[in-house]
C-alpha atoms as a PDB file:
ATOM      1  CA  UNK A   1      88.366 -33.242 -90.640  1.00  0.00           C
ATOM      2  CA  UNK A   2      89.553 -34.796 -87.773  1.00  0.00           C
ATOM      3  CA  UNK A   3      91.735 -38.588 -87.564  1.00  0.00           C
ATOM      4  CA  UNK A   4      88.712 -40.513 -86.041  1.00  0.00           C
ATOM      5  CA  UNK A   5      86.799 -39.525 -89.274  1.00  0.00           C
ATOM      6  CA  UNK A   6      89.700 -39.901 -91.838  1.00  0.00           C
ATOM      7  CA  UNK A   7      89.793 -43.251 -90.656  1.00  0.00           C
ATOM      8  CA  UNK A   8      86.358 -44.140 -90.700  1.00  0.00           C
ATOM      9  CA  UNK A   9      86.222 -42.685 -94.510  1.00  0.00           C
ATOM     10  CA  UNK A  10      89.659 -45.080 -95.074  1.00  0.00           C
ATOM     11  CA  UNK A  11      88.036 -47.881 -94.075  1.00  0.00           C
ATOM     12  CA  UNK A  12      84.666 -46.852 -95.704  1.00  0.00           C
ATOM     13  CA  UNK A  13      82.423 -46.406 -93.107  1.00  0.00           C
ATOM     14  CA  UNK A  14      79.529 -43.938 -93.874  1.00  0.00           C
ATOM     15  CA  UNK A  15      80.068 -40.573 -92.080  1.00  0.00           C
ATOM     16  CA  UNK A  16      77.138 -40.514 -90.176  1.00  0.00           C
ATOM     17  CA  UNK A  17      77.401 -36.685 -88.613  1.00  0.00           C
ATOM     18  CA  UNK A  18      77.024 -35.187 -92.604  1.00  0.00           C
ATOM     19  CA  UNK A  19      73.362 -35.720 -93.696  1.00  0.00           C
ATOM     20  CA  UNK A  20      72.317 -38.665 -96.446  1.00  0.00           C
ATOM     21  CA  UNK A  21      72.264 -37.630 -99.950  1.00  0.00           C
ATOM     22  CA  UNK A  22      69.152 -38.224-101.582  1.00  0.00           C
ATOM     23  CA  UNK A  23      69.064 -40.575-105.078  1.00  0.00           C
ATOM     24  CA  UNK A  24      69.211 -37.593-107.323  1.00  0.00           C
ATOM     25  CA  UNK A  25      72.075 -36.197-105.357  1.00  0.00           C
ATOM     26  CA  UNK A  26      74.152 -39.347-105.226  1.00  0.00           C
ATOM     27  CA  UNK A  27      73.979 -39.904-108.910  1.00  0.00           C
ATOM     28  CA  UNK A  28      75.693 -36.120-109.934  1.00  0.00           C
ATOM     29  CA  UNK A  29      74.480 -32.783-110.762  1.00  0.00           C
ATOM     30  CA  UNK A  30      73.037 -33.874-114.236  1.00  0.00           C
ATOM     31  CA  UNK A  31      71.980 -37.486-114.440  1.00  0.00           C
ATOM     32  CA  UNK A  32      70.189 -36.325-110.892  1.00  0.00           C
ATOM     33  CA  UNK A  33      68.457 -33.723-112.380  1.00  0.00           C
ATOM     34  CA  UNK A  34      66.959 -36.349-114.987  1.00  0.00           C
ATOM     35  CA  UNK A  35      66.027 -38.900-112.363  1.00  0.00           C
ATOM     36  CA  UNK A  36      64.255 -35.573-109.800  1.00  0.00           C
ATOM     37  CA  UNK A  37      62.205 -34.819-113.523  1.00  0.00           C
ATOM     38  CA  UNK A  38      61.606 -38.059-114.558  1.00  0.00           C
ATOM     39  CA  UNK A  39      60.036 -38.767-110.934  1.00  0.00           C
ATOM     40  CA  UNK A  40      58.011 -35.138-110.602  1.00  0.00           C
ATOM     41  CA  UNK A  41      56.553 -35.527-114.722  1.00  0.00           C
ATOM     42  CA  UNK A  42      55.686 -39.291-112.930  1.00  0.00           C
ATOM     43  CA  UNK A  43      54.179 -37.845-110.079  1.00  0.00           C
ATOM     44  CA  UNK A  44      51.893 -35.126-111.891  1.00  0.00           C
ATOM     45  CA  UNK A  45      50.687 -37.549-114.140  1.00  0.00           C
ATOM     46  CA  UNK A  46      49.370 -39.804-111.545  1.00  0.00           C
ATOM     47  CA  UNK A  47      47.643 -36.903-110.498  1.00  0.00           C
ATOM     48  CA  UNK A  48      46.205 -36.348-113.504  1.00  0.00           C
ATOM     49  CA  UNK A  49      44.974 -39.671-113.982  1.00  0.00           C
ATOM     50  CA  UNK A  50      43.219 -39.489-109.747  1.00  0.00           C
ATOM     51  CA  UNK A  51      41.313 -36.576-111.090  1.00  0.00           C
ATOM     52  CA  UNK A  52      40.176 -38.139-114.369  1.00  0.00           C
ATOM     53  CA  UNK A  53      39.406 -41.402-111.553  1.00  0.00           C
ATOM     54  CA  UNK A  54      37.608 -38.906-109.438  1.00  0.00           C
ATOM     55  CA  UNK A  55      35.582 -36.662-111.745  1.00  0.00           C
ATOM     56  CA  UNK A  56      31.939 -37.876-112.382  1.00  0.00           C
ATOM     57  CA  UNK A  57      31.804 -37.064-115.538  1.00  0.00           C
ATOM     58  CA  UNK A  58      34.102 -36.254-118.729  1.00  0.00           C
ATOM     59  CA  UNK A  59      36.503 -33.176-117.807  1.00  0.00           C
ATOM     60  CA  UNK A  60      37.725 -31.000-120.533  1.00  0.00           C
ATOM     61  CA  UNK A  61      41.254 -29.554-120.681  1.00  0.00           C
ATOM     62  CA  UNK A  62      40.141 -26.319-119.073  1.00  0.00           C
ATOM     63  CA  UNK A  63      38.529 -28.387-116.273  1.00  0.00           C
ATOM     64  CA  UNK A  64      41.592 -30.378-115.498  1.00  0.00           C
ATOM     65  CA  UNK A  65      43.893 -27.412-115.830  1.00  0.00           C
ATOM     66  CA  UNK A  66      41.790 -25.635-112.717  1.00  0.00           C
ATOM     67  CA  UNK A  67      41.239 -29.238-110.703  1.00  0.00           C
ATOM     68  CA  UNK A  68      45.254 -30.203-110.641  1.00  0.00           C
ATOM     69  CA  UNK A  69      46.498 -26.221-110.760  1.00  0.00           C
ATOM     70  CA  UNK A  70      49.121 -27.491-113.303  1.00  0.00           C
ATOM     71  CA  UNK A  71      50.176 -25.047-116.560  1.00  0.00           C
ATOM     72  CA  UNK A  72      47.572 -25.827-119.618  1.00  0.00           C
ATOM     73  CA  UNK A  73      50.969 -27.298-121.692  1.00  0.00           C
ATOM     74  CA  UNK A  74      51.425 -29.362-119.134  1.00  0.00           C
ATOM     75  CA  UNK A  75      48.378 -31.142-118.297  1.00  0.00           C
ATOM     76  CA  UNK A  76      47.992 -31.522-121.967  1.00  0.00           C
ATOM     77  CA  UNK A  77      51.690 -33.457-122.402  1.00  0.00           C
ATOM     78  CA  UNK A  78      50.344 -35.434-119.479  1.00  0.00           C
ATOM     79  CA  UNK A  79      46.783 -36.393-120.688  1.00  0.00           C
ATOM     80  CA  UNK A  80      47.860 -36.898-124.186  1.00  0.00           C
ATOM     81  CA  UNK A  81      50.300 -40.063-122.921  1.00  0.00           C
ATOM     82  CA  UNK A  82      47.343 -41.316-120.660  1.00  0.00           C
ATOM     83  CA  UNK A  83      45.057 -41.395-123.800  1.00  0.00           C
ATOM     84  CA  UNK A  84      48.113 -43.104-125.931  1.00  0.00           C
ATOM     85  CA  UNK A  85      48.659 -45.648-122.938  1.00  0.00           C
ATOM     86  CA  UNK A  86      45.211 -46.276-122.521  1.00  0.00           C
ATOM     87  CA  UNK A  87      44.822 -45.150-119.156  1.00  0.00           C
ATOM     88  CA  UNK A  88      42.601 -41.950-120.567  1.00  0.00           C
ATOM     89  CA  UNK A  89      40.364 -41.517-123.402  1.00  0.00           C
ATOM     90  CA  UNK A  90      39.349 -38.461-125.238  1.00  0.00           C
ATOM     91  CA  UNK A  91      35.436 -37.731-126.085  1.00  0.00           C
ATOM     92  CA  UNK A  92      33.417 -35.061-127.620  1.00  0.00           C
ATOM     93  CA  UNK A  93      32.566 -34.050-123.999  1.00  0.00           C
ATOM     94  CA  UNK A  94      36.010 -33.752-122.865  1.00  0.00           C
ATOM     95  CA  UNK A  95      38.107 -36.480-121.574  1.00  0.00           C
ATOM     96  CA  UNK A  96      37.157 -39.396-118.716  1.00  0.00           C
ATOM     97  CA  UNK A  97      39.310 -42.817-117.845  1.00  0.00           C
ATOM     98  CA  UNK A  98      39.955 -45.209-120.368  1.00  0.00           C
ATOM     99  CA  UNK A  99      39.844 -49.163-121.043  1.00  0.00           C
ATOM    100  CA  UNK A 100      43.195 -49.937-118.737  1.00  0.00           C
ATOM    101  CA  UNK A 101      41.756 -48.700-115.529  1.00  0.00           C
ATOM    102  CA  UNK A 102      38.626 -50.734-116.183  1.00  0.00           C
ATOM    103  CA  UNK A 103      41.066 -53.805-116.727  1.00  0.00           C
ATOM    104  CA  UNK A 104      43.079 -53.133-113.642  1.00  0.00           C
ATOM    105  CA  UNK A 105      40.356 -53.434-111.283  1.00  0.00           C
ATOM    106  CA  UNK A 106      38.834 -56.111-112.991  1.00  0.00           C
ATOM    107  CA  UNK A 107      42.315 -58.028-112.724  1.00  0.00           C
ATOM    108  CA  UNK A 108      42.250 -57.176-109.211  1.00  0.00           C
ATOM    109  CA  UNK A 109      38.646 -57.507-108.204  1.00  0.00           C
ATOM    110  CA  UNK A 110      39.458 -61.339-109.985  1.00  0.00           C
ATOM    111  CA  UNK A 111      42.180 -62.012-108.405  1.00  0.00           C
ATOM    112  CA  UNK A 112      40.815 -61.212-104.685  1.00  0.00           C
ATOM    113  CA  UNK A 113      38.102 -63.774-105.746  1.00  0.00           C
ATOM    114  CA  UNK A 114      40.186 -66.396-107.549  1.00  0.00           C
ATOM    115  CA  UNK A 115      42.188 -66.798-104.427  1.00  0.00           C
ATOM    116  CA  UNK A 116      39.732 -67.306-102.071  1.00  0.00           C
ATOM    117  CA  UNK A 117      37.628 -69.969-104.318  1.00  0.00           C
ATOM    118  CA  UNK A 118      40.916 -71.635-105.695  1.00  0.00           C
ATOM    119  CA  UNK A 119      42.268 -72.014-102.080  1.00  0.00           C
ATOM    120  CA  UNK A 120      40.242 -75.453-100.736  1.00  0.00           C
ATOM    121  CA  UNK A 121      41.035 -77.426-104.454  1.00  0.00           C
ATOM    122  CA  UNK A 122      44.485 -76.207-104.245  1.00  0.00           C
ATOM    123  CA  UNK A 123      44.941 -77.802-100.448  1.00  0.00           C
ATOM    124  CA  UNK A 124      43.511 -80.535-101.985  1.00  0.00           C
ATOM    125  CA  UNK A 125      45.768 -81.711-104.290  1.00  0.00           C
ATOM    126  CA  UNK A 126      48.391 -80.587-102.638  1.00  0.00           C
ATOM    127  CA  UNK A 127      47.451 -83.019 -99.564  1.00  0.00           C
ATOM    128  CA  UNK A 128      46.336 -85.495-102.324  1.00  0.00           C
ATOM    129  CA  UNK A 129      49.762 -85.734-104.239  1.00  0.00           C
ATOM    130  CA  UNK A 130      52.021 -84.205-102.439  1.00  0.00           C
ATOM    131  CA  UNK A 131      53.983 -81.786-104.517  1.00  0.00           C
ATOM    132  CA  UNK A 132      53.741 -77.823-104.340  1.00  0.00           C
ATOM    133  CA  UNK A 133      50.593 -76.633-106.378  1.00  0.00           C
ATOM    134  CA  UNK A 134      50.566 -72.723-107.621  1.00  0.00           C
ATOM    135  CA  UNK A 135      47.606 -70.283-108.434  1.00  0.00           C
ATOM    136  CA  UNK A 136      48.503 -67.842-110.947  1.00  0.00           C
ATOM    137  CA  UNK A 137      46.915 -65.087-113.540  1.00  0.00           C
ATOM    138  CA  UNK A 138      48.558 -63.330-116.396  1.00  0.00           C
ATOM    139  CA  UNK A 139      49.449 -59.341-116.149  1.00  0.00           C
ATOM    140  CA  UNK A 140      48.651 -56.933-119.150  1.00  0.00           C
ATOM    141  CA  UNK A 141      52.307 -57.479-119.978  1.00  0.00           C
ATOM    142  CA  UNK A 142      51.476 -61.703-120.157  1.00  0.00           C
ATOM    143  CA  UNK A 143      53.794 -61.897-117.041  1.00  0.00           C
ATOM    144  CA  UNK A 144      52.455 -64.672-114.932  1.00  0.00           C
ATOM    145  CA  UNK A 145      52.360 -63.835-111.313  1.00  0.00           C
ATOM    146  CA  UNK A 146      51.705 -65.940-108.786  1.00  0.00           C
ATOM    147  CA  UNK A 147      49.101 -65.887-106.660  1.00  0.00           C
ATOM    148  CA  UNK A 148      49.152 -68.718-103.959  1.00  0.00           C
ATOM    149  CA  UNK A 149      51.798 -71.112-103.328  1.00  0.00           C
ATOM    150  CA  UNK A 150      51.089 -74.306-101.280  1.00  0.00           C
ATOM    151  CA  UNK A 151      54.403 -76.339-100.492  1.00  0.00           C
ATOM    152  CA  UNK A 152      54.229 -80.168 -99.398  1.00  0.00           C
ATOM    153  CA  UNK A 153      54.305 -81.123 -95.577  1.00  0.00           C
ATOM    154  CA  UNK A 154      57.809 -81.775 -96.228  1.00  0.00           C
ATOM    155  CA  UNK A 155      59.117 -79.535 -99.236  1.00  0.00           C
ATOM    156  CA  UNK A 156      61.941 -81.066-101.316  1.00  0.00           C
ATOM    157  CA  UNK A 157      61.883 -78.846-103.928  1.00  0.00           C
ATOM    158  CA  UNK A 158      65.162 -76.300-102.565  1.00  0.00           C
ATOM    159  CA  UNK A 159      65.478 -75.057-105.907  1.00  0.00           C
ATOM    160  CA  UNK A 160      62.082 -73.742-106.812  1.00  0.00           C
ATOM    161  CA  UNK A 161      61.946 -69.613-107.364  1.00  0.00           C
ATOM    162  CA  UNK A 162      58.442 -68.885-107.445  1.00  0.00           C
ATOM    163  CA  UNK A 163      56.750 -67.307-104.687  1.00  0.00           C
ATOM    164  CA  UNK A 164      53.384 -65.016-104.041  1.00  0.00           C
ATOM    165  CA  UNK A 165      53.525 -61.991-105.911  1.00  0.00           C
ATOM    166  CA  UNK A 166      56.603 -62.585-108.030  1.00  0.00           C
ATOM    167  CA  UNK A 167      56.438 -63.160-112.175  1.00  0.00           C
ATOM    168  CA  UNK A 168      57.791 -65.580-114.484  1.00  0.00           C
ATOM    169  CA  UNK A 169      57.385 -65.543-118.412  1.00  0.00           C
ATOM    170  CA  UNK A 170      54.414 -67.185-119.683  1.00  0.00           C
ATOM    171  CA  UNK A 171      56.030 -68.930-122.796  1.00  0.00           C
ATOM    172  CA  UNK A 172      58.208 -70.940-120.029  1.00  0.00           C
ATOM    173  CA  UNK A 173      55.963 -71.787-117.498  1.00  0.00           C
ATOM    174  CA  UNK A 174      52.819 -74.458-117.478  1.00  0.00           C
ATOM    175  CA  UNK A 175      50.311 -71.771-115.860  1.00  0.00           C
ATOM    176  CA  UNK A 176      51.839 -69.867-118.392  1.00  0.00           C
ATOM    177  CA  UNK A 177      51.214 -71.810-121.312  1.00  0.00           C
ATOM    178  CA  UNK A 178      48.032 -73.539-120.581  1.00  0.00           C
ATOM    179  CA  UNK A 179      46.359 -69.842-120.326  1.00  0.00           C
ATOM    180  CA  UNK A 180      47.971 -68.684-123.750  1.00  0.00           C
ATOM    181  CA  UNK A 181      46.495 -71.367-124.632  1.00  0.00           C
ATOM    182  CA  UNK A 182      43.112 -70.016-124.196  1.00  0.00           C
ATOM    183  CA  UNK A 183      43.668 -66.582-125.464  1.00  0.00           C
ATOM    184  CA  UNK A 184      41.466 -65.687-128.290  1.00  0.00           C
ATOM    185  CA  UNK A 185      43.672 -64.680-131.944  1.00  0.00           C
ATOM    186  CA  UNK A 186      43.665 -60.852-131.380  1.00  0.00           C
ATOM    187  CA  UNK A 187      45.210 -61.496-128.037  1.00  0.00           C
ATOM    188  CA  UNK A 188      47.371 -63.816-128.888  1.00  0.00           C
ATOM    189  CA  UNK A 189      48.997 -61.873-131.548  1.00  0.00           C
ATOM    190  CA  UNK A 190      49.332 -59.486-129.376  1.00  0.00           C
ATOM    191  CA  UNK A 191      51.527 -61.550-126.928  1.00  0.00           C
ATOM    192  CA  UNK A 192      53.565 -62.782-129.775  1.00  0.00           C
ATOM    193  CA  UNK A 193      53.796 -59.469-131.239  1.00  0.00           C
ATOM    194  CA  UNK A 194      55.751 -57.977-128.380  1.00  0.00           C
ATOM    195  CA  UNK A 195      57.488 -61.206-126.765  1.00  0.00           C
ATOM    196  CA  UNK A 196      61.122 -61.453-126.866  1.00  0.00           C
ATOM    197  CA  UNK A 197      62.083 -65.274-125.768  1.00  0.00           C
ATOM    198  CA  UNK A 198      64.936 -65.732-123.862  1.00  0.00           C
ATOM    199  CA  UNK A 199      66.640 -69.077-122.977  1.00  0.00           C
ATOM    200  CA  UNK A 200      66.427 -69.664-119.237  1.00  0.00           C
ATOM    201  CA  UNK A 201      67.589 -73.446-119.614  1.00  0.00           C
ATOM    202  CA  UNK A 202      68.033 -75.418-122.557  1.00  0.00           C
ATOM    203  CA  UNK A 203      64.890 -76.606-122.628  1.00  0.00           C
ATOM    204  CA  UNK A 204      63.237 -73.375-122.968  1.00  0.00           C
ATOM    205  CA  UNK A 205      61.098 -73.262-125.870  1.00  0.00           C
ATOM    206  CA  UNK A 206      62.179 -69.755-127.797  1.00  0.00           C
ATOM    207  CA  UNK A 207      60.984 -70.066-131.444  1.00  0.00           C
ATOM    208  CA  UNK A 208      56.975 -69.198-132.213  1.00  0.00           C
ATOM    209  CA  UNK A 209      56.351 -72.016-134.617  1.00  0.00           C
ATOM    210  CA  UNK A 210      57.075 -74.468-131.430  1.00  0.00           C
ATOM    211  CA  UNK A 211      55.707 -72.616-129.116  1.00  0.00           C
ATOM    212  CA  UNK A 212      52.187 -72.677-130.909  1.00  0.00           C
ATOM    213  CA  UNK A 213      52.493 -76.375-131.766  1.00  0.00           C
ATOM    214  CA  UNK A 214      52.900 -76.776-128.203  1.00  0.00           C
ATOM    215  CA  UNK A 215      49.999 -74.183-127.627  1.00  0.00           C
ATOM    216  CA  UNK A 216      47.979 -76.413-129.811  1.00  0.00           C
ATOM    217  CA  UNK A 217      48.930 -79.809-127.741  1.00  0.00           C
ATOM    218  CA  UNK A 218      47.482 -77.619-124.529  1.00  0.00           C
ATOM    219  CA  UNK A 219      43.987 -77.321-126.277  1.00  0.00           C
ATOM    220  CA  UNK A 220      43.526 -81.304-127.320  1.00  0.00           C
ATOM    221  CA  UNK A 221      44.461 -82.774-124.170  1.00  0.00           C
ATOM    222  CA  UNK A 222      43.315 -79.611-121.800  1.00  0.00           C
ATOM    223  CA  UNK A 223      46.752 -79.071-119.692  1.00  0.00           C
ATOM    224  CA  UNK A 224      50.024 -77.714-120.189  1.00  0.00           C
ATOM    225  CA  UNK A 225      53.335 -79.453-119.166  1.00  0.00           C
ATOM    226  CA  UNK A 226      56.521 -77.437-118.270  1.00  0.00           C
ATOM    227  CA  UNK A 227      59.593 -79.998-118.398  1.00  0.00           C
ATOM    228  CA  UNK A 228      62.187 -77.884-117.145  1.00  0.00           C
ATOM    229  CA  UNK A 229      61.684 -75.003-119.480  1.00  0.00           C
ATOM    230  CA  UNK A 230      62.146 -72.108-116.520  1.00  0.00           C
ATOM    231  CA  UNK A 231      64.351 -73.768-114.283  1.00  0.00           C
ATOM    232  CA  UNK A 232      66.470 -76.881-114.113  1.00  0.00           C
ATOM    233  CA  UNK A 233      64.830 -79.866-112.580  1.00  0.00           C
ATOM    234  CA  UNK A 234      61.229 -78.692-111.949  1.00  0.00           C
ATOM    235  CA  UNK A 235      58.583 -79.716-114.000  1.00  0.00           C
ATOM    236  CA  UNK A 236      54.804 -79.043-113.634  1.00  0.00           C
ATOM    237  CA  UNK A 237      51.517 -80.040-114.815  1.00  0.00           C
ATOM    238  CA  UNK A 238      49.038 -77.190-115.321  1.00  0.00           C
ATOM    239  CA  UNK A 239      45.332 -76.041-116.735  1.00  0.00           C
ATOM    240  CA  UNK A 240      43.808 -72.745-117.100  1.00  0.00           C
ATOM    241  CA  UNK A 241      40.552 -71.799-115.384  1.00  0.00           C
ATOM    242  CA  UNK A 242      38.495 -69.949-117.810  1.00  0.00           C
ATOM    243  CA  UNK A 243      36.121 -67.442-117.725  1.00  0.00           C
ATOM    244  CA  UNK A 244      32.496 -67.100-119.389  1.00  0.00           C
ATOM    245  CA  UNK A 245      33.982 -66.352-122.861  1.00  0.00           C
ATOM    246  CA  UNK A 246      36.332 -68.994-122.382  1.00  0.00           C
ATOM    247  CA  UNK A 247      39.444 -66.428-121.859  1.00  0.00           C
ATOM    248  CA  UNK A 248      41.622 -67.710-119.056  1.00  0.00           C
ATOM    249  CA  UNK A 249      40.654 -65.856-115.638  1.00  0.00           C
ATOM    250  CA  UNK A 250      43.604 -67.884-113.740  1.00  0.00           C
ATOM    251  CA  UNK A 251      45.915 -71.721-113.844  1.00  0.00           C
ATOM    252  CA  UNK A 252      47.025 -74.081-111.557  1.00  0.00           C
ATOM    253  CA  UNK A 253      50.040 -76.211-111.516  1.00  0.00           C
ATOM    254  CA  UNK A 254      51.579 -79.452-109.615  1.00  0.00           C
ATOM    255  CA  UNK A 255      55.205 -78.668-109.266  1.00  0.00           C
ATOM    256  CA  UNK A 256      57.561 -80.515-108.475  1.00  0.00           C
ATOM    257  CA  UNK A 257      61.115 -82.030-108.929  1.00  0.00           C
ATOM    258  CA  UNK A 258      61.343 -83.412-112.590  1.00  0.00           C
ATOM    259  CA  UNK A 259      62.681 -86.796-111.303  1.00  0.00           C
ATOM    260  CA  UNK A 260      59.509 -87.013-109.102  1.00  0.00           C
ATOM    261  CA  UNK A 261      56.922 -85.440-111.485  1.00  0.00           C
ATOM    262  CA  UNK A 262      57.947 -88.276-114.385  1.00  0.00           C
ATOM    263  CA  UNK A 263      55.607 -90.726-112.384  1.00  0.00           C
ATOM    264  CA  UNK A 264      52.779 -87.957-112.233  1.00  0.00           C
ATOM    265  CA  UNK A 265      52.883 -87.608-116.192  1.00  0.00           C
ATOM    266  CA  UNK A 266      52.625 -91.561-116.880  1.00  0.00           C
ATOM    267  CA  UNK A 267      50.547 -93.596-118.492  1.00  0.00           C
ATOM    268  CA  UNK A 268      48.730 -94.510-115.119  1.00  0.00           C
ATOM    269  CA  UNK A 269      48.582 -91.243-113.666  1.00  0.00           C
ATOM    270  CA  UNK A 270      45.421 -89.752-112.652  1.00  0.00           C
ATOM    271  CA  UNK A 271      47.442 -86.695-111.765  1.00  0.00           C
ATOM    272  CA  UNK A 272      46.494 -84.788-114.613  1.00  0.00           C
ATOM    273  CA  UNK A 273      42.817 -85.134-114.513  1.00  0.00           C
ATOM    274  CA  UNK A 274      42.996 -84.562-111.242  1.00  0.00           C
ATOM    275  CA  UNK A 275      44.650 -80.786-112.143  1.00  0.00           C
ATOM    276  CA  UNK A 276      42.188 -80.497-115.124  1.00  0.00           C
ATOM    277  CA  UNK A 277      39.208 -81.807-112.730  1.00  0.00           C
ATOM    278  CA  UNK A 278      40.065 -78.846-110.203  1.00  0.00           C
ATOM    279  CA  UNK A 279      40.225 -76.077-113.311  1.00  0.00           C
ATOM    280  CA  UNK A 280      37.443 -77.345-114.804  1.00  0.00           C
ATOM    281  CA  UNK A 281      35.554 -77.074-111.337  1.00  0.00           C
ATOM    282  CA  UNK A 282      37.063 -73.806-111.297  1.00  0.00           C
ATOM    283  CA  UNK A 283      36.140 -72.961-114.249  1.00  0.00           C
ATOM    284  CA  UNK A 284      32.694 -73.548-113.813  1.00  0.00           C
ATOM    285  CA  UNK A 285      32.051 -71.251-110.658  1.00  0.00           C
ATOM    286  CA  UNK A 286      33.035 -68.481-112.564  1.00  0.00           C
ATOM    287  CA  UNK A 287      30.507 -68.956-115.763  1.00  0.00           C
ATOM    288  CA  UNK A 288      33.301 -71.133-117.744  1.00  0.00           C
ATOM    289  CA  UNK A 289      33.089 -73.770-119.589  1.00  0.00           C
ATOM    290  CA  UNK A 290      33.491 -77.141-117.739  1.00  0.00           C
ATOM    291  CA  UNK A 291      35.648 -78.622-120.659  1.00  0.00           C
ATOM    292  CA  UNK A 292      38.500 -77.195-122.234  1.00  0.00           C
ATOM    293  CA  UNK A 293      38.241 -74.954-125.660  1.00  0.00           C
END
C-alpha cells in the first residue's frame, strides 16, 4: 500500500482504485448471505406472482413449475405465502391471482382519478381561504398517503411534514380520521385489530375508547378535526369523500397553523362546510352519497 493511500484510508476517504462492495458484502460473510437470500426468495416470488398476473386462466403447480423453471418445492413455498397474503388464491382448477391484486389496481386506478377530479375544488379552497389543503386515501395498511398538496400563495406553515406520496397514521391525522370514520364494522375492526398508537405529541389520541368517541363526533357533524395530534402547531379540518357504498374512496383537509386555524373552526366559520361542501361534491361524482353516513 503505498503513503498517498494510507493517508487517504487515515483520514477516511473511500479508496476509489479497489472496487465497491455490494450490500451483502459490506454487512459480513453471514448476515450478507441472509440479506443476498432474503432478496433472491423476494425476487422469485415476484415472479411467481407475474406469471399467476399473466396466465389466462388458473395454473396448477405443474404449470407454474414449467412457466418460472423454478424446483417444484420451491414454487410451492412461494405460492403457498401468496395464497396466505392474499396475493394468490388456490381453486379446484389450479391456482390464479387473488383479492389483493384486484385491490391494488383498484387503489390505483382510484387514485389516478381522484386526483384529477379533486384538483379544481382543492385550488379552490385553497385560493378561497388561504391555508394548504391535502388530498389523501388510505393504504391496505390504513396508512394515509398523500396525494396532492396545494400550499398558500405565501406558505407560513415551515413546520408542516406532509408532502405527495409520503404517509402519516390515520388515528392522528383529520384525512385520517374522517375516513375511519366511514369504514364499515368488519373493516374497522380490522384497523383496530392491528394498530399500535404511538404518541407523536401530547395531543395524540392513543387509547380506542377515545378514538371511537371521536370517530363517532366525525359521523354527526360530517368532518374530522386534527388539533395538533401529528405535529405541534398544525391543525386541520377534514371530510372523507365516499364511494357508492359509502366506504371512503379519498379526504381532504385545510391545514394550517393551529393559531390561524382557531378562527376557521369558530362559531362563524363557514370553513367547514365549505370542506364538507367540496367532499360531498366529491362524493357525489363518484356514486356517493351527497351527505355524510
Amino acid at each position: 500500500m503505498t503513503a498517498m493511500k494510507m493517508t487517504a484510508m487515515a483520514r477516511g476517504q473511500v479508496d476509489m482504485s479497489q472496487p465497491r462492495k455490494t450490500e451483502a458484502e459490506a454487512e459480513g460473510p453471514v448476515l450478507g448471505e441472509a440479506i443476498e437470500a432474503r432478496r433472491t426468495a423476494f425476487s422469485k416470488g415476484l415472479f411467481v406472482l407475474e406469471t399467476l398476473v399473466e396466465a389466462a386462466e388458473p395454473l396448477s403447480l405443474s404449470g407454474l413449475v414449467d412457466r418460472t423453471g423454478l424446483p417444484k418445492t420451491t414454487v410451492h413455498r412461494l405460492v403457498s405465502v401468496l395464497v396466505e397474503r392474499g396475493w394468490a388464491k388456490e381453486t379446484g382448477r389450479g391456482y390464479g391471482l387473488g383479492y389483493l391484486p384486484l385491490r391494488a389496481a383498484a387503489s390505483l386506478e382510484r387514485s389516478l382519478d381522484i386526483r384529477h377530479e379533486a384538483l379544481p375544488f382543492l385550488t379552490k379552497l385553497r385560493d378561497e381561504l388561504d391555508e394548504t389543503v391535502h388530498l389523501a386515501t388510505l393504504d391496505q395498511e390504513f396508512r394515509v398517503v398523500y396525494l396532492e398538496k396545494i400550499v398558500p400563495h405565501v406558505q407560513a406553515v415551515g413546520l408542516m411534514r406532509s408532502r405527495v406520496g409520503s404517509t402519516a397514521p390515520a388515528y392522528a391525522t383529520g384525512v385520517g380520521k374522517a375516513m375511519l370514520a366511514c369504514l364499515s364494522e368488519p373493516e374497522l375492526a380490522r384497523f383496530f385489530g392491528q394498530v399500535r398508537f404511538v404518541a407523536y405529541t401530547q395531543r395524540t389520541i392513543t387509547d380506542r375508547k377515545v378514538l371511537e368517541a371521536d370517530l363517532e363526533q366525525v359521523r354527526c357533524r360530517g368532518y374530522a378535526i386534527c388539533d395538533e395530534e401529528h405535529e405541534a402547531g398544525v391543525a386541520c379540518i377534514a371530510a372523507a369523500i365516499q364511494g357508492r357504498r359509502g366506504e371512503p374512496v379519498a379526504a381532504i383537509s385545510l391545514s394550517g397553523p393551529a393559531d390561524r386555524m382557531a378562527r376557521h373552526l369558530g362559531e362563524d366559520s363557514d370553513s367547514p362546510a365549505d370542506v364538507r361542501g367540496a367532499a360531498r361534491a366529491l362524493s357525489a361524482m363518484f356514486g356517493g352519497p351527497q351527505q355524510f353516513g
